[in-house]
Structures are given as C-alpha cells and as structure tokens.
Protein backbone atom coordinates (compact mmCIF):
# COMPACT_ATOMS: atom_id res chain seq x y z
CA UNK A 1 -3.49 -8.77 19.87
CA UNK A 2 -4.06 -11.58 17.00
CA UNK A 3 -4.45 -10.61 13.98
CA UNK A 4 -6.84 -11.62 11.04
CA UNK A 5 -5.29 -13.26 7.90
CA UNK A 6 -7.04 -12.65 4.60
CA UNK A 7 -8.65 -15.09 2.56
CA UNK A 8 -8.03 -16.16 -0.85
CA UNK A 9 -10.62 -17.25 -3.41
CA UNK A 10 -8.52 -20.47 -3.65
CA UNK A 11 -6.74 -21.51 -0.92
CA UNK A 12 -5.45 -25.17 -2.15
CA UNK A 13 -4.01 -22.48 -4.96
CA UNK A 14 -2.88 -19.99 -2.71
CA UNK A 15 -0.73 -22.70 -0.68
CA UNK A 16 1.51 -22.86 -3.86
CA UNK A 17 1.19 -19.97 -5.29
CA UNK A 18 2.51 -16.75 -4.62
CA UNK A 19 0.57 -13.96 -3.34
CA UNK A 20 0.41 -11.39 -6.06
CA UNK A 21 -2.49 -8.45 -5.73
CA UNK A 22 -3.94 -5.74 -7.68
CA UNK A 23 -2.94 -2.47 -7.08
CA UNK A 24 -5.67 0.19 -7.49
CA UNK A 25 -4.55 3.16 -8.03
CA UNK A 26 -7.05 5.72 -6.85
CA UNK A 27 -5.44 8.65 -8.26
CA UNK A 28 -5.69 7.46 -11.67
CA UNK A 29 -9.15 5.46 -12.05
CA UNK A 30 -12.65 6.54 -11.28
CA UNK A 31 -14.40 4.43 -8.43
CA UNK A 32 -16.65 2.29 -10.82
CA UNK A 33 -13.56 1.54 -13.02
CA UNK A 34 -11.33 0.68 -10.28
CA UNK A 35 -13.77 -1.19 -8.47
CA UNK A 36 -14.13 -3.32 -12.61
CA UNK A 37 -10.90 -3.48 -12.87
CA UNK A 38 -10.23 -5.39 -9.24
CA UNK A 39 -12.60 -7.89 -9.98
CA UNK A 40 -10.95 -8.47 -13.82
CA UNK A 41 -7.61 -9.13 -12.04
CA UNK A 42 -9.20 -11.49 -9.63
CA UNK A 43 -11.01 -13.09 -12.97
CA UNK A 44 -7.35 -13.25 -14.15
CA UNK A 45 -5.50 -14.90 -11.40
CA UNK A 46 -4.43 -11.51 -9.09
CA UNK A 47 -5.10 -12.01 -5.28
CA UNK A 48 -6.47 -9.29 -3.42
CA UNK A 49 -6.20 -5.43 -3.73
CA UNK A 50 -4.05 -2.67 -2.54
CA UNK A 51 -6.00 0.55 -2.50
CA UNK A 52 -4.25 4.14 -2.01
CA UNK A 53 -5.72 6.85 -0.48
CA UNK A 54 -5.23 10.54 -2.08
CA UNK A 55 -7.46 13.32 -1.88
CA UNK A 56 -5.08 14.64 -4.89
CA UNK A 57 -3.53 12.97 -7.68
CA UNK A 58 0.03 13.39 -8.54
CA UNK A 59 -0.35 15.13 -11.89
CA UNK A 60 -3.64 16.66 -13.36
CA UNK A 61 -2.82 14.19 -16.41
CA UNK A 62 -4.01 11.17 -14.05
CA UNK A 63 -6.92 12.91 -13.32
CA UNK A 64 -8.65 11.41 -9.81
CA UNK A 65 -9.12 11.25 -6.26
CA UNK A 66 -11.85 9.26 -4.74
CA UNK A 67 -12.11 8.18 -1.25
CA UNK A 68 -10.34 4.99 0.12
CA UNK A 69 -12.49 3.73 2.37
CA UNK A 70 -15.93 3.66 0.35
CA UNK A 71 -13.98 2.26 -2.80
CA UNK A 72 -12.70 -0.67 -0.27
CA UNK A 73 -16.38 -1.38 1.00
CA UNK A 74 -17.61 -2.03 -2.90
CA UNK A 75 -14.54 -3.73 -3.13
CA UNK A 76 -16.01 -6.19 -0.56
CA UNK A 77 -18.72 -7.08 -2.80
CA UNK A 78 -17.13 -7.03 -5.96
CA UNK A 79 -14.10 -9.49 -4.91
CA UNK A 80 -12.97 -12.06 -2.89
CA UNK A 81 -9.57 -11.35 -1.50
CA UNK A 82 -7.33 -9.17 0.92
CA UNK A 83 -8.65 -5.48 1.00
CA UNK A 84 -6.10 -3.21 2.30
CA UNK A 85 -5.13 0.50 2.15
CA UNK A 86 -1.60 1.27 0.37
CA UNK A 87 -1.15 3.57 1.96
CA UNK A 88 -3.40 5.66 4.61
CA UNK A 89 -1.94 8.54 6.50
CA UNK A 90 -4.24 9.21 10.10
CA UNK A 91 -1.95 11.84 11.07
CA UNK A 92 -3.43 15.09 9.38
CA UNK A 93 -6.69 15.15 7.04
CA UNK A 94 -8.12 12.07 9.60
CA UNK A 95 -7.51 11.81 13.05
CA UNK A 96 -6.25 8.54 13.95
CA UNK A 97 -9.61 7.71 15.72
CA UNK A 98 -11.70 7.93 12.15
CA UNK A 99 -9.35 5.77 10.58
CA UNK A 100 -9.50 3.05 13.46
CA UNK A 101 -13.42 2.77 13.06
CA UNK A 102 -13.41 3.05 9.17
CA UNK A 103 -10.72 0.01 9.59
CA UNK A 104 -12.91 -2.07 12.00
CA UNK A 105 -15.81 -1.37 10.33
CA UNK A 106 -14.38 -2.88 7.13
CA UNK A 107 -12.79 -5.65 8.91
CA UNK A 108 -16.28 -6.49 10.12
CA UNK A 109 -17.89 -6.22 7.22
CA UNK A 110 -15.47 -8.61 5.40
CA UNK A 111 -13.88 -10.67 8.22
CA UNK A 112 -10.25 -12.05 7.64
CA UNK A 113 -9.77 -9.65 4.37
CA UNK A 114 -8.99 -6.46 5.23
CA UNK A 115 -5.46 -4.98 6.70
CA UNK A 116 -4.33 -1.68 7.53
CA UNK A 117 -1.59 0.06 5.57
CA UNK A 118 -0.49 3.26 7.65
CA UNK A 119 2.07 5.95 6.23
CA UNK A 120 3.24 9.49 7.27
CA UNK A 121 1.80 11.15 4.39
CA UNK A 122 2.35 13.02 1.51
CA UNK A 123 2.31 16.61 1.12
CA UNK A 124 0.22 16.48 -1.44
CA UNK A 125 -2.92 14.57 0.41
CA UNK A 126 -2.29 16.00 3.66
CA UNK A 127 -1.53 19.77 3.56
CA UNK A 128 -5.23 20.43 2.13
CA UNK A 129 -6.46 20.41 6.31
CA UNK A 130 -3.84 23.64 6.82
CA UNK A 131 -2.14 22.35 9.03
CA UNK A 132 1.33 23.14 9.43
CA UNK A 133 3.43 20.63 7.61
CA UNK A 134 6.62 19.43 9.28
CA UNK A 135 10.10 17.96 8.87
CA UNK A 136 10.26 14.14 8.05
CA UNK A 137 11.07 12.83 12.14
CA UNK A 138 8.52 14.76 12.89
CA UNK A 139 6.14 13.26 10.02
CA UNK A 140 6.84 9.67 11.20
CA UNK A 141 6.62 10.44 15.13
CA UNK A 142 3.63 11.26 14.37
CA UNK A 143 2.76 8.32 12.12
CA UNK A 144 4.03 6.05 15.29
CA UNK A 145 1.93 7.71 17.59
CA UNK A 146 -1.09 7.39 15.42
CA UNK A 147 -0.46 3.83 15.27
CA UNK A 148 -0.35 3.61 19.26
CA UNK A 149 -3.90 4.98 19.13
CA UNK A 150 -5.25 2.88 16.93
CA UNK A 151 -3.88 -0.14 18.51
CA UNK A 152 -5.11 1.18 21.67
CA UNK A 153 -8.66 1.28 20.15
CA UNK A 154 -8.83 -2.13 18.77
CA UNK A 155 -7.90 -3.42 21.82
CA UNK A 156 -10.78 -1.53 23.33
CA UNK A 157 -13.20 -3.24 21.14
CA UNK A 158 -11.77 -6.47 21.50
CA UNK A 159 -12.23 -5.62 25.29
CA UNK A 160 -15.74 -3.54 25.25
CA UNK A 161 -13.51 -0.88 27.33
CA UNK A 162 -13.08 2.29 27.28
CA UNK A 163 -9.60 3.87 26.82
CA UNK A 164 -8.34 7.40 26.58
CA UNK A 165 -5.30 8.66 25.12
CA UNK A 166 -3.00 12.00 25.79
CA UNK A 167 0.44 12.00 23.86
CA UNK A 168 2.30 14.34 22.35
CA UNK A 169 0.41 14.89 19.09
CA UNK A 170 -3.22 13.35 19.57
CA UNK A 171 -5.62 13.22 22.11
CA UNK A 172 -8.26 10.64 22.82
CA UNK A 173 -11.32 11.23 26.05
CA UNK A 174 -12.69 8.23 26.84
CA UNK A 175 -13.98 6.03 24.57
CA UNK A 176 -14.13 2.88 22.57
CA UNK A 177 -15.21 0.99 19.27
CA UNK A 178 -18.31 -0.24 19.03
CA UNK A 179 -18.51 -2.10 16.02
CA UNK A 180 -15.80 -4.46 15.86
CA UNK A 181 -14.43 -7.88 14.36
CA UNK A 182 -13.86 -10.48 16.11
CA UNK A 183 -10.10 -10.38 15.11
CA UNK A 184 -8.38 -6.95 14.72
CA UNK A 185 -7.01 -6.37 11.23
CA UNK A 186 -3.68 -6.45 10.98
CA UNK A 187 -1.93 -3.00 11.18
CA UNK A 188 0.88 -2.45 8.66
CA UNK A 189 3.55 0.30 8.08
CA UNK A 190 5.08 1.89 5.27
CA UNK A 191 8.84 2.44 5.54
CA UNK A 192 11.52 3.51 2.66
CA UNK A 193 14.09 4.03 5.44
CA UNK A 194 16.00 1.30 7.70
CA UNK A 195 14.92 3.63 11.02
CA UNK A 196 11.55 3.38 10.28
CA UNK A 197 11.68 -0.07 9.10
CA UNK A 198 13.36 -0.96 12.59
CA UNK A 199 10.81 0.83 14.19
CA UNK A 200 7.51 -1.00 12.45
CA UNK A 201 9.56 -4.19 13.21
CA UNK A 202 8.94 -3.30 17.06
CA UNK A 203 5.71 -1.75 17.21
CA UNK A 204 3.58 -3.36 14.14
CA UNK A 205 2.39 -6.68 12.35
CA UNK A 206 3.92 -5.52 8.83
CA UNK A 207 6.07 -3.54 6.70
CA UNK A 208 4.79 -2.13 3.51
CA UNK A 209 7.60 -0.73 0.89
CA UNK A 210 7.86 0.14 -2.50
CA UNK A 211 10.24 -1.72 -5.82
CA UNK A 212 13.74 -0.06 -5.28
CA UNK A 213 16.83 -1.65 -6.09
CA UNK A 214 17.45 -5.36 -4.53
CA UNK A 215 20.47 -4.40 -1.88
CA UNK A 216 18.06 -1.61 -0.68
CA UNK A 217 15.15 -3.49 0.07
CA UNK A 218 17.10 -6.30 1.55
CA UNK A 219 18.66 -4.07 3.90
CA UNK A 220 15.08 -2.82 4.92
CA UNK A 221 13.52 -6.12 5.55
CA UNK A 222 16.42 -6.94 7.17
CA UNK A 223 16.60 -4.00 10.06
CA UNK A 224 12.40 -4.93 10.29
CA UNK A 225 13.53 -8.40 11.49
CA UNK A 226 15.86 -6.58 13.75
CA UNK A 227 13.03 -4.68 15.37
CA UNK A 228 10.76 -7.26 15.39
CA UNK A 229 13.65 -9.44 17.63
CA UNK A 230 14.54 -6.48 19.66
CA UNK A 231 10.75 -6.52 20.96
CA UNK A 232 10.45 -10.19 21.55
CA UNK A 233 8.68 -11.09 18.14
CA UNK A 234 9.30 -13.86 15.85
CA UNK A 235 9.86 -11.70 12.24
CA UNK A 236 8.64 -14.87 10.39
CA UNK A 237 5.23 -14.28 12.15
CA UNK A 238 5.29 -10.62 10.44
CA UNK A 239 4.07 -9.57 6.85
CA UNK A 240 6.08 -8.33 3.84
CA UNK A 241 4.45 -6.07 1.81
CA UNK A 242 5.50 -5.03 -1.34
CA UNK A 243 3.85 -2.46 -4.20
CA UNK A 244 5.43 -2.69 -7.58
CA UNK A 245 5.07 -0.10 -10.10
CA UNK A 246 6.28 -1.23 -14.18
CA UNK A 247 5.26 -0.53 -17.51
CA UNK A 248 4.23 -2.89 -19.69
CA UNK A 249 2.89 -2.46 -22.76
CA UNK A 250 3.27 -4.50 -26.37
CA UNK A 251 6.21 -2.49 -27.76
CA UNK A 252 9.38 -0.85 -25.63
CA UNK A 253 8.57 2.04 -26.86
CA UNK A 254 4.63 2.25 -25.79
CA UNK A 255 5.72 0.83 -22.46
CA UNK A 256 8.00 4.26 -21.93
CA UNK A 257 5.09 6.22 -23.19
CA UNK A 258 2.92 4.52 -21.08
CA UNK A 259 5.75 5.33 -18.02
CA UNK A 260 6.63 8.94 -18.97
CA UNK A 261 2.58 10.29 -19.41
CA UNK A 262 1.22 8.34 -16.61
CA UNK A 263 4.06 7.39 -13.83
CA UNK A 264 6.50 9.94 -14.11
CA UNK A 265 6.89 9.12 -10.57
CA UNK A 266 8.60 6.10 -11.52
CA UNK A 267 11.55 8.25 -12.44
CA UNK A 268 11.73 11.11 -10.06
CA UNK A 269 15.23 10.91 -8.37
CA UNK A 270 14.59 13.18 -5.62
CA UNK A 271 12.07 13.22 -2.44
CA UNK A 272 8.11 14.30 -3.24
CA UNK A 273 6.95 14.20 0.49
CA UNK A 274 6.88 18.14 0.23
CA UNK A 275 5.42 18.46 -3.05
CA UNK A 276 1.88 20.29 -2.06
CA UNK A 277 -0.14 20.70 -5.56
CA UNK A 278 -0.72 18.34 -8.76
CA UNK A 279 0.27 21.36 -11.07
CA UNK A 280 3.53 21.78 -9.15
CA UNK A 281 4.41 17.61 -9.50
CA UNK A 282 3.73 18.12 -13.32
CA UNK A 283 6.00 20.76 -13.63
CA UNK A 284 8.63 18.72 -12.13
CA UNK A 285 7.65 15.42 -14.15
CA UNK A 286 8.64 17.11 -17.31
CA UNK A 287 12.69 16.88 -16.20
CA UNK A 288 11.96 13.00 -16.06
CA UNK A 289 13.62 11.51 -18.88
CA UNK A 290 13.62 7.33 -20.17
CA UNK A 291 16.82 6.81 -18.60
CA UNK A 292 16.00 8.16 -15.30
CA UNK A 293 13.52 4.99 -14.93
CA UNK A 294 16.63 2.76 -15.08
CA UNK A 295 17.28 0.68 -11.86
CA UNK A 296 13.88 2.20 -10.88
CA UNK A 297 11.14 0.97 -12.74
CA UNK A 298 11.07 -1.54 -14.96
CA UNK A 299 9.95 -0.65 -18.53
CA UNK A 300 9.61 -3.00 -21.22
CA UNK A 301 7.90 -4.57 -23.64
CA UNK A 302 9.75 -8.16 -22.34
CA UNK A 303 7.17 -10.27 -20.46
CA UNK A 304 10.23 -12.48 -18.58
CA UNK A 305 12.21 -9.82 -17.85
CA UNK A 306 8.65 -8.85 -15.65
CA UNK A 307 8.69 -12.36 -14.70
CA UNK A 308 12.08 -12.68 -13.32
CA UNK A 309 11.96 -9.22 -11.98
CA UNK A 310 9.49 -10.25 -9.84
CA UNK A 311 10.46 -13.22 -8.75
CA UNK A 312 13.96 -11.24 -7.65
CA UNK A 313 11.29 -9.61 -4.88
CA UNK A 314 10.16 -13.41 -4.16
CA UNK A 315 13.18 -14.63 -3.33
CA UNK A 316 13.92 -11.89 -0.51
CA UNK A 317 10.53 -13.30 1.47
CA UNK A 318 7.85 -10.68 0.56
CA UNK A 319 4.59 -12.47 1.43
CA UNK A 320 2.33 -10.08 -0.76
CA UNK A 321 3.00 -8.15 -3.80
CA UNK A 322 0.68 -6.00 -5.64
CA UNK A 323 1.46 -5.10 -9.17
CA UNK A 324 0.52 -1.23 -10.76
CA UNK A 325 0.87 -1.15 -14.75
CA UNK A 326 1.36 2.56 -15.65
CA UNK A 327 -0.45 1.71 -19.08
CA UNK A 328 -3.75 3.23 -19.13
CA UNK A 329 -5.05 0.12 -20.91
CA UNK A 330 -5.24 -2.15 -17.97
CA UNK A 331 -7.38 -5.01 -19.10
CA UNK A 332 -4.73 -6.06 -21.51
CA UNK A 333 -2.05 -6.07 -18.96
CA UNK A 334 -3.98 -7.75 -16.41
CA UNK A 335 -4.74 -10.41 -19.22
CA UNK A 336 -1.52 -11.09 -20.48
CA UNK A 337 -0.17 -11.22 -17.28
CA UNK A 338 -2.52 -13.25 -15.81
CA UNK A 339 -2.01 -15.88 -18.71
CA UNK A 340 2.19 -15.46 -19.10
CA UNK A 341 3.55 -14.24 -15.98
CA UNK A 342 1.84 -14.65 -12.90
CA UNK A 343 1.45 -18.84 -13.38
CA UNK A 344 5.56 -18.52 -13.81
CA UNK A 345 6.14 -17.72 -10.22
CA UNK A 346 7.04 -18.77 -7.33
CA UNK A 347 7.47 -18.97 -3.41
C-alpha cells in the first residue's frame, strides 16, 4: 500500500540535512513537559519526535508513564514534524485492532507525519493485562501477526471494505476503519536480532533499532535488505530507524551521573524483556557500574566525540535518528546540541 512520508518544518533544509529527532521519553517526563520539551528541540534544530509507549517506567527513580497515543495528538499541535511511536507493542495490553485506529486516527489528524513503530514488548508494559507471558519466538510471532492485522485494516480503509481476520493468536469479525488518511502511515518494526530484522525486511516499510556497536548494526541493516529483496522490494525504498541513547552533560563526570541515576539501562549487559516490575529493574541497575557503559553508550562530557559518534550511524544509511540525553536537564542539551553538533552532520 503507499505509504505517507513525514514532513519537515524546512524542507529546502531537510534536503541537506540529516534527519535527526527528539526522543521523548515517556517514562521519564510528565506529558506537559515532554510535550515542552519536543517543541524546544524543534526550536533548536531537532526534526520530529520518537515517542515510547510504557504503562511502567524502568526504575521508580524515572518516575512516569503516560499514554502514547494522547501525548502524540498534543504533539500534533505543539510541532511540526514526524510523530511516531518508539516503540508500541499491539500484542498484549492493546489488541492489534486499537492500535490500527489510534494510528489512522493520528495519521489523519496530521497527514504525512505520523509512522508506526511496532515491537514485541517488554515485560514490564505488557504483563500488567495477566496474560501469560511467553518465550521470545513466541513474543515476535506474535508481533508479526499483529502487524498482518493491522496492515489488513489499513487496507480496509483505504478500500471502505470490510475484512476479518482468524490466525493463530488474534481474531478479527468483520470489520473496517472508518476514519482514515488518505495515505496509510508507514508501519515500522523494531528488531535487535538479524531473524527479525530479515523478517521486517519482508513484511514491513521499516526497521527501527537501537545504538549498539557498529559491526552489529551493520549486520542488521544488512539481513533487512536481504528480506526486503527476498520479497521483491527495493531496500532503498525502506526506512532506517535509529534511537540513540548518550549522556551528555558539561563535565565527564556529571555525564556518568547523569547515565548511572537515570539510564542505567544504558549499561545492563544482559536481556530485560522478562523483567516484570520497576522495583525489580532497580534492584538490578545497582550492579551497573561506569565501565559497563563502554562500547554501549556513549558518556562524555566531549561534544565531537557525540558528533562523530553519530555521524558513525550516518554513514551506515539510517534515514532517521532520534537522540535521548539521560541528563535530566534537557534544555541545555538540546541547546548545545542544537548550536555545536547537530549543524556538524551529515548525509
């Protein structure tokens, strides 16, 4: 189906320019603050916003937990570029039906802006329905399937037909979307593995993934392409999606504060898909030490080591990257970014 693609507040800017977002972390700002600090970053030179979607944080310490969905409408209002979710999971707290309409609905609402970022959830979010929570395969069948409906639903839109759906996970009686745009967003998956990644590159417009070190991702994008090739696509068509964690702040030392306090996540060196309660992550952040960030996360005080770190993710084709500071203090970093890093890159 075609796809929308988002809008910039500056084009002639954008067509030299690289595409680097906002990351709002949900988890860690209040609505009204998050929905201040997008527009600040646009103010400053950012491009669009990545959203997540928790209905926990990670640790008590950062402290929210507000809905996705309503925070991206505002966002609408309050901004001018991409709106998309980083990432949503409509496998267990939402059925994959909700999340279709909530996606439309935004997508009509702000056409050529928003795009779907779909996951296969975190323990965390999606254990609070009690359901049972399975084995990773299972977690990302399920995640594929999801995807199949939703597809299925913009397409009934598009169409103004009804379709149904009976697989091995979901079910879906006849029906279709009402409220539509006249372009379907663009439906994006989060991978950290080459299977999945092969996968999205067959089934999906994008791949969403997260900084990890530069043979890693390489080898990701490059079994997406795969995919994409397998199923008769043209991978330079597709969108690379990228969500970059760092700490900056004006001293070393305040930047691994900053990291250790508020993105201990940053460090962990083992799987937290199964992790089910914010107290239980916390106890587990406090074995995170400042070397475990190395090859990680950067951390530093040393705005071109940002810059060329960056530009490292540039140079393997991502087409969007949104930045998350893990300073709590993030109207200085957007400034100083804005002003001495973000001009310095490039395509």
């Amino acid at each position: 189906m075609p796809r929308a693609t988002p809008t910039t507040p500056n084009p002639s800017a954008a067509a030299s320019a690289p595409h680097i977002g906002y990351a709002a972390m949900l988890e860690r700002f209040p609505p009204r603050e998050a929905l201040e600090l997008a527009a600040h970053a646009e103010a400053h030179g950012f491009t669009g916003v990545m959203a997540t979607d928790h209905f926990q944080p990670w640790t008590p310490q950062q402290g929210e937990a507000s809905f996705v969905w309503n925070v991206l409408s505002a966002l609408g209002q309050t901004t001018t570029g991409d709106l998309g979710t980083g990432v949503t999971a409509p496998t267990f707290r939402s059925h994959p039906a909700l999340t279709a309409q909530a996606s439309a609905t935004l997508a009509a609402m702000y056409p050529g802006r928003h795009w779907l970022g779909i996951g296969s959830g975190e323990a965390v979010n999606e254990h609070v329905a009690g359901l049972y929570w399975p084995e990773a395969h299972e977690r990302i069948d399920r995640m594929f399937e999801a995807v199949d409906v939703i597809k299925k639903l913009f397409a009934s839109g598009l169409a103004q037909r009804d379709v149904r759906h009976n697989g091995q996970y979901y079910r879906l009686e006849s029906t279709r979307l009402w409220t539509m745009p006249e372009v379907a967003p663009e439906i994006m998956v989060a991978a950290s593995g080459p299977v999945t990644a092969r996968r999205a590159g067959r089934t999906v417009d994008g791949l969403i993934t997260e900084g990890a070190p530069l043979d890693k991702i390489a080898f990701l994008l490059q079994r997406f392409a795969e995919g994409a090739k397998e199923a008769g696509r043209n991978p330079a068509t597709q969108t690379r999606v990228l969500r970059l964690h760092l700490s900056w702040a004006p001293t070393d030392e305040q930047a691994m504060t900053n990291a250790l306090a508020e993105w201990p996540n940053g460090g962990m060196r083992f799987g937290r898909s199964d992790i089910r309660s914010p107290f239980e992550f916390e106890q587990l952040a406090r074995l995170v030490r400042p070397e475990d960030f190395e090859g990680r996360m950067l951390v530093t005080a040393d705005l071109d080591a940002h810059r060329a770190h960056i530009q490292q993710y540039l140079d393997l084709g991502f087409d969007r990257i949104y930045l998350h500071n893990a300073g709590r203090d993030q109207r200085e970093w957007i400034e100083v970014f804005g002003r001495d890093v973000l001009p310095k890159l490039r395509r």
